[in-house]
PDB file of N, CA and C in Angstrom:
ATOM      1  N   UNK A   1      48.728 140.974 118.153  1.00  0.00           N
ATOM      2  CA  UNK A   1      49.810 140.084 117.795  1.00  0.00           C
ATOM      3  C   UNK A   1      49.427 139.353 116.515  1.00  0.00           C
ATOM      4  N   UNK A   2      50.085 139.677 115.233  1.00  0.00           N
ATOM      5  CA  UNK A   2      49.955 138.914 114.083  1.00  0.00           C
ATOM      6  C   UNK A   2      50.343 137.199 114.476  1.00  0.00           C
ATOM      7  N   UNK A   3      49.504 136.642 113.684  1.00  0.00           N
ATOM      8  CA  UNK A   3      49.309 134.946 113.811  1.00  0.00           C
ATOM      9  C   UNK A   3      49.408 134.285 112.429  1.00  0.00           C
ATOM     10  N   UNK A   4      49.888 133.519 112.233  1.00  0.00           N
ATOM     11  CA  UNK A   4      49.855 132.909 110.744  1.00  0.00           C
ATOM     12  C   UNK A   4      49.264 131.093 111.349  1.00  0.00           C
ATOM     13  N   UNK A   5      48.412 131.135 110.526  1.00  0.00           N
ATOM     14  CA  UNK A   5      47.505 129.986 110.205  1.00  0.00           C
ATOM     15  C   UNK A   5      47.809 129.261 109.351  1.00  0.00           C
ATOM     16  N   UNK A   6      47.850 127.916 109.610  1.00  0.00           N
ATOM     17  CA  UNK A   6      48.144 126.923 108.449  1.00  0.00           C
ATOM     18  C   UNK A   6      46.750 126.366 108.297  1.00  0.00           C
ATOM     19  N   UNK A   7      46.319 126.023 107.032  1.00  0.00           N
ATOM     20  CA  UNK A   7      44.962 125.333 106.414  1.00  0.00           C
ATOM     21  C   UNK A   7      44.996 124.268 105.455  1.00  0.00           C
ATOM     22  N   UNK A   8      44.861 123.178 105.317  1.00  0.00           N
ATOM     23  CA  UNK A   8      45.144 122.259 104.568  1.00  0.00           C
ATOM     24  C   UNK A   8      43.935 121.654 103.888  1.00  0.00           C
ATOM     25  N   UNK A   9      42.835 121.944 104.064  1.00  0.00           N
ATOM     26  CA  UNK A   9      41.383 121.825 103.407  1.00  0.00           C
ATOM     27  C   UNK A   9      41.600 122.188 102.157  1.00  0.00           C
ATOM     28  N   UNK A  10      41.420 121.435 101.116  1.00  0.00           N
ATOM     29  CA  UNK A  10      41.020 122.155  99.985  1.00  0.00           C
ATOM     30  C   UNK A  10      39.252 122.919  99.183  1.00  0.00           C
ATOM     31  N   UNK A  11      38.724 122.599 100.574  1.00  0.00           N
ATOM     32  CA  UNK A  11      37.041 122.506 100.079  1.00  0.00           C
ATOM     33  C   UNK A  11      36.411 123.221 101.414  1.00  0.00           C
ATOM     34  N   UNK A  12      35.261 123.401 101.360  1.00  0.00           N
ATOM     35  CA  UNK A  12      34.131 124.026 102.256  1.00  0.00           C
ATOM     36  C   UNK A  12      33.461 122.600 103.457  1.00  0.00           C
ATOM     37  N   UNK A  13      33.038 123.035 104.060  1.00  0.00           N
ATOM     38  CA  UNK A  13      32.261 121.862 105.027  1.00  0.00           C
ATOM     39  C   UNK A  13      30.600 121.671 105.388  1.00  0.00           C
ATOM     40  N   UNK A  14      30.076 121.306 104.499  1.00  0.00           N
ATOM     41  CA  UNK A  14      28.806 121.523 105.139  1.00  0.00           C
ATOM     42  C   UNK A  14      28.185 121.157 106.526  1.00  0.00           C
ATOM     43  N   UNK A  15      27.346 122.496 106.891  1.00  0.00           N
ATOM     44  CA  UNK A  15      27.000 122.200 108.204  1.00  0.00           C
ATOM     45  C   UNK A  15      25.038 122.548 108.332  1.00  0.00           C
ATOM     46  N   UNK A  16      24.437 122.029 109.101  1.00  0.00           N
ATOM     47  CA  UNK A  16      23.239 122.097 109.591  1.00  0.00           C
ATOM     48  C   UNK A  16      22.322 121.258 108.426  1.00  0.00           C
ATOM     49  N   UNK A  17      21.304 121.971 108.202  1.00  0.00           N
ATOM     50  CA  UNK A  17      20.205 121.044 107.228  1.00  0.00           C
ATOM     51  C   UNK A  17      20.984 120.889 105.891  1.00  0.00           C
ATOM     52  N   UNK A  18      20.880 120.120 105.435  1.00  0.00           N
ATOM     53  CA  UNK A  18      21.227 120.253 103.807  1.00  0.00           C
ATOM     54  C   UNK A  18      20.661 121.020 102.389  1.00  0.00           C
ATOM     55  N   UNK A  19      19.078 121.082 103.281  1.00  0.00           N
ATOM     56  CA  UNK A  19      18.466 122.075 102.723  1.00  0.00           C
ATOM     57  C   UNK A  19      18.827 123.642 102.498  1.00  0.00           C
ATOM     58  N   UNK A  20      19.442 124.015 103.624  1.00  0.00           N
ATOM     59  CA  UNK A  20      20.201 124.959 104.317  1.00  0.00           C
ATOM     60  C   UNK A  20      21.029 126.165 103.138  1.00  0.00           C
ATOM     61  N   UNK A  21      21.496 124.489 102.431  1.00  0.00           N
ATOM     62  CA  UNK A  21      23.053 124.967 101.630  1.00  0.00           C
ATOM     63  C   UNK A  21      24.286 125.674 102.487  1.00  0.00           C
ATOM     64  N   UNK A  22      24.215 125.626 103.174  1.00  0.00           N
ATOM     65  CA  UNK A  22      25.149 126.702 104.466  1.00  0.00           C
ATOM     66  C   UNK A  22      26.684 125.732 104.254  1.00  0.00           C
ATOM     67  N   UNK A  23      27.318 126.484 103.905  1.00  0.00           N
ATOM     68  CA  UNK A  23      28.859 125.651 104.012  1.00  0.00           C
ATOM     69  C   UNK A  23      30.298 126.965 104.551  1.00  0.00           C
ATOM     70  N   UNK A  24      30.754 126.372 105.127  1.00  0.00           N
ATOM     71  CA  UNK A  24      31.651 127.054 106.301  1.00  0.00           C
ATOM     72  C   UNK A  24      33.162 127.081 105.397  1.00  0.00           C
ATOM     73  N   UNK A  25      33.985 127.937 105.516  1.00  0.00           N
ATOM     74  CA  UNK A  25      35.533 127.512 104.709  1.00  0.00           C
ATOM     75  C   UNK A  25      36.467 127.226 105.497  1.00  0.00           C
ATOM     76  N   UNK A  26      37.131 126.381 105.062  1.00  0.00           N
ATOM     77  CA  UNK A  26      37.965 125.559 105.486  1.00  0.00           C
ATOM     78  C   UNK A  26      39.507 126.089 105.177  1.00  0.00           C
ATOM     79  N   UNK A  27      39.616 126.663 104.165  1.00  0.00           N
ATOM     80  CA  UNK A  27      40.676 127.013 103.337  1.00  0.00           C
ATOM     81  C   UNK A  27      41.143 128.060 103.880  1.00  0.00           C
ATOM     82  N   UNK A  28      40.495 129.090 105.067  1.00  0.00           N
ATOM     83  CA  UNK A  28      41.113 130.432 105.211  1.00  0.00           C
ATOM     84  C   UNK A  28      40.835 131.044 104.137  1.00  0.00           C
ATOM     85  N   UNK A  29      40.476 131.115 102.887  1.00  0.00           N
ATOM     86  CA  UNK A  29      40.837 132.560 102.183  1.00  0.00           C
ATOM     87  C   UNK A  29      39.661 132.987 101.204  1.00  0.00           C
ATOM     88  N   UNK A  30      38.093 132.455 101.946  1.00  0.00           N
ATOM     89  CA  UNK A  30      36.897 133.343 102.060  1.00  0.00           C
ATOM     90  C   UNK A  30      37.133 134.697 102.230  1.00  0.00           C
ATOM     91  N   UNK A  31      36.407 135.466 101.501  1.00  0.00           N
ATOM     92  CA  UNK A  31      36.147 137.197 102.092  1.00  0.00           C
ATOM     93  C   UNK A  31      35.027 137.154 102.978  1.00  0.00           C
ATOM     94  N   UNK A  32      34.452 136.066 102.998  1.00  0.00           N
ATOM     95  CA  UNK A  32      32.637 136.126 103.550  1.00  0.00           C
ATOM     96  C   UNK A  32      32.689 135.208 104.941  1.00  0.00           C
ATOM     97  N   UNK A  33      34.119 135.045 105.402  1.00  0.00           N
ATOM     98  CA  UNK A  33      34.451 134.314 106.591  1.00  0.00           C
ATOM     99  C   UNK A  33      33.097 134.253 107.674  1.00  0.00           C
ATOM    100  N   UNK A  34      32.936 133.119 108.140  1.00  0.00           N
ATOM    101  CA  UNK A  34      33.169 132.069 108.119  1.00  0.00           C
ATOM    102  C   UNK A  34      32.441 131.526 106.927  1.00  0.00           C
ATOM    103  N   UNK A  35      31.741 131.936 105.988  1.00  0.00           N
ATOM    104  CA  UNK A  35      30.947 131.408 104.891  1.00  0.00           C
ATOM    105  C   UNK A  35      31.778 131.426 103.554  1.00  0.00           C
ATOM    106  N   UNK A  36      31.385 129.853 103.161  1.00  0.00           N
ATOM    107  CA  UNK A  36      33.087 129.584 101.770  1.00  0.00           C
ATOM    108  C   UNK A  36      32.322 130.712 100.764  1.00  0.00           C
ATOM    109  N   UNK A  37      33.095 131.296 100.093  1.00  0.00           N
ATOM    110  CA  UNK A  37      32.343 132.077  98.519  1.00  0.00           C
ATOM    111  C   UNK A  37      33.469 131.268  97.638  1.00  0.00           C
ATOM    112  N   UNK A  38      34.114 130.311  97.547  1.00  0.00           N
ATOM    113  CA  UNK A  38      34.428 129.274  96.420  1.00  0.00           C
ATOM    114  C   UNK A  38      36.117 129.730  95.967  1.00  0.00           C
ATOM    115  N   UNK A  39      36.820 130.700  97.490  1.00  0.00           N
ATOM    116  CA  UNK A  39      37.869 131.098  97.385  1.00  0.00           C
ATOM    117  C   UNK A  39      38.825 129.335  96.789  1.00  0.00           C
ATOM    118  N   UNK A  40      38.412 128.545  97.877  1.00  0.00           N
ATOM    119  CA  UNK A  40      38.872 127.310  97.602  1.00  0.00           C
ATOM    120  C   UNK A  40      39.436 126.440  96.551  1.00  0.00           C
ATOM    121  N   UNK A  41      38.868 127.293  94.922  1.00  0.00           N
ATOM    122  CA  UNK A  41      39.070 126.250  94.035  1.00  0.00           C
ATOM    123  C   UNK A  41      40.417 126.987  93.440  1.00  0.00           C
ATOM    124  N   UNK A  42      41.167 128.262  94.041  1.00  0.00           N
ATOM    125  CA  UNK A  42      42.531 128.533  93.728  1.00  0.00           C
ATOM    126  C   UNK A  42      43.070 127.415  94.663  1.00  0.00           C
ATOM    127  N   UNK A  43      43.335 126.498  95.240  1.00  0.00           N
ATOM    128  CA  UNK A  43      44.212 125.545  96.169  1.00  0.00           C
ATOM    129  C   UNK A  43      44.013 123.988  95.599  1.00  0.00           C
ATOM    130  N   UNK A  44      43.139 123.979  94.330  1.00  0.00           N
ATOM    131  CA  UNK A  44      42.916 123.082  93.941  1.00  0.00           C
ATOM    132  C   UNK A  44      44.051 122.392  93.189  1.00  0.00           C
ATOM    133  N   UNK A  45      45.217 123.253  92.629  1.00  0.00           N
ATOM    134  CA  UNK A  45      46.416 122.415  92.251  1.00  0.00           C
ATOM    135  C   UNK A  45      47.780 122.687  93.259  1.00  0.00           C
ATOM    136  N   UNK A  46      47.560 123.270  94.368  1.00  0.00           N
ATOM    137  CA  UNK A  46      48.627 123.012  95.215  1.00  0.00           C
ATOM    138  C   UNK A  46      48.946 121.505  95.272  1.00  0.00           C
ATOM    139  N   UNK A  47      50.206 121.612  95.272  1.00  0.00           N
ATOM    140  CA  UNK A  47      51.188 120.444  95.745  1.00  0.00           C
ATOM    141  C   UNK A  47      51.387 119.946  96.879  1.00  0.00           C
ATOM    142  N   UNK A  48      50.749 119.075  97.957  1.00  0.00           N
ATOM    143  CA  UNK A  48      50.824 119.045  99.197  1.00  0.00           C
ATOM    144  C   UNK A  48      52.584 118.578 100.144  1.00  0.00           C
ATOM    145  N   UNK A  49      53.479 118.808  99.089  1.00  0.00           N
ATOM    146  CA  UNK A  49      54.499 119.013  99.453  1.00  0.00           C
ATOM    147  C   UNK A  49      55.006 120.167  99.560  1.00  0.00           C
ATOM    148  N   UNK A  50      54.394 121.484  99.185  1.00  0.00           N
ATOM    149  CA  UNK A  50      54.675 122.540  98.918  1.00  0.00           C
ATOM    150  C   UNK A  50      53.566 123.496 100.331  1.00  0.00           C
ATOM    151  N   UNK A  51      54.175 124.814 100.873  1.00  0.00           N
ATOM    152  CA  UNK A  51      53.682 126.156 101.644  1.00  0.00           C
ATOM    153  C   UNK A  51      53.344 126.579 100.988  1.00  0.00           C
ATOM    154  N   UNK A  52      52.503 127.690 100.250  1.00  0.00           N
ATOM    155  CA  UNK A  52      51.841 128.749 100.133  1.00  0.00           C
ATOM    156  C   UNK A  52      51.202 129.455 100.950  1.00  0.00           C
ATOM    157  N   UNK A  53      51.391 131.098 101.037  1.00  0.00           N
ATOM    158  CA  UNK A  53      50.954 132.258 101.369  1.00  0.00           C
ATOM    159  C   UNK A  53      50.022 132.853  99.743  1.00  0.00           C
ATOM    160  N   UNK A  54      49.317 133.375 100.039  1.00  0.00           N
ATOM    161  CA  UNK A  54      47.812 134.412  99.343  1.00  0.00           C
ATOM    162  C   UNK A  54      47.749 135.395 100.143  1.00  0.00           C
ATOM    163  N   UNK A  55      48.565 136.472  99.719  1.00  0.00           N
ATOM    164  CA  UNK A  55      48.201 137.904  99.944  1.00  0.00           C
ATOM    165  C   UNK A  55      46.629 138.279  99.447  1.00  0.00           C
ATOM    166  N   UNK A  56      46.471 139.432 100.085  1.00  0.00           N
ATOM    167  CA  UNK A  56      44.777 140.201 100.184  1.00  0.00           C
ATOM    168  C   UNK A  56      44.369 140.187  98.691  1.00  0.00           C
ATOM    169  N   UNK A  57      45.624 140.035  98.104  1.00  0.00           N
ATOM    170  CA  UNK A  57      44.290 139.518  96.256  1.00  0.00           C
ATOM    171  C   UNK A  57      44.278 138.370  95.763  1.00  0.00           C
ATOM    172  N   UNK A  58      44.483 137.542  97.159  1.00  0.00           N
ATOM    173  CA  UNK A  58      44.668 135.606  96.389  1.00  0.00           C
ATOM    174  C   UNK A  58      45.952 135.449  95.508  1.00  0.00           C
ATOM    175  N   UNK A  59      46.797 136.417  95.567  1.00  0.00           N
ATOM    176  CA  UNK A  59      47.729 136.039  94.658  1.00  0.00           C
ATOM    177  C   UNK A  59      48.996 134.878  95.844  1.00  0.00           C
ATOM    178  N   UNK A  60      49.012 133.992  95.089  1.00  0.00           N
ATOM    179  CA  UNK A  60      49.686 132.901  95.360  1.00  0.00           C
ATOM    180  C   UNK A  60      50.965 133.134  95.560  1.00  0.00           C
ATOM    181  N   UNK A  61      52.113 133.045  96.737  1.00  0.00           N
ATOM    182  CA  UNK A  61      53.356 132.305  96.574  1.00  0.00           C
ATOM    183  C   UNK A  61      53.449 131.476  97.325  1.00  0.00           C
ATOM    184  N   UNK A  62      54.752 130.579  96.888  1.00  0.00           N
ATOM    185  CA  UNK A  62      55.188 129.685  97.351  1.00  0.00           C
ATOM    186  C   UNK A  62      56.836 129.741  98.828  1.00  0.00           C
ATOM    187  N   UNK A  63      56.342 129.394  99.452  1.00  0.00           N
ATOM    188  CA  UNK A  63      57.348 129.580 100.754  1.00  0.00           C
ATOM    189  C   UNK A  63      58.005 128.658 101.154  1.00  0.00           C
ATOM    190  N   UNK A  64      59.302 129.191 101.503  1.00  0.00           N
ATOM    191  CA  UNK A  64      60.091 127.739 101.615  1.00  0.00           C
ATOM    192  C   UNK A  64      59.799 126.970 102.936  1.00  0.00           C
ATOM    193  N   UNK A  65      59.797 125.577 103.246  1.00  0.00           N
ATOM    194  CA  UNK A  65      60.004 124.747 104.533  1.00  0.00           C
ATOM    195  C   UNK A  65      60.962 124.745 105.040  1.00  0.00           C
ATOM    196  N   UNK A  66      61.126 125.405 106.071  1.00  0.00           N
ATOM    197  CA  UNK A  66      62.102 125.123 107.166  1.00  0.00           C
ATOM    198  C   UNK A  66      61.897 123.926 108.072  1.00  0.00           C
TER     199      UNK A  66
END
């Protein structure tokens, strides 16, 4: 059963030692799930009045609110 996820993080989360460097994504749209690879900094000028969908090449649209 397909599921659509909403994510509102714009950033990664660090977790365990700090030494570690280990940071988890928040954003959904890592390839290296659960580990961020810096997909994140495309969501950096979303409009938080605005939906977006990122198809399998990060390409951005915008979806309307119902």
């Amino acid at each position: 059963m397909p599921r659509l996820v909403q994510h509102n993080s714009h950033g990664p989360k660090q977790v365990g030692n700090p030494k570690d460097n280990l940071w988890i994504c928040q954003c959904g749209l890592a390839k290296t799930q659960p580990f961020c690879d810096g997909s994140h900094k495309l969501t950096l000028d979303e409009s938080e009045e605005k939906l977006y969908q990122y198809d399998a090449n990060l390409q951005r649209k915008e979806l309307p609110i119902e």
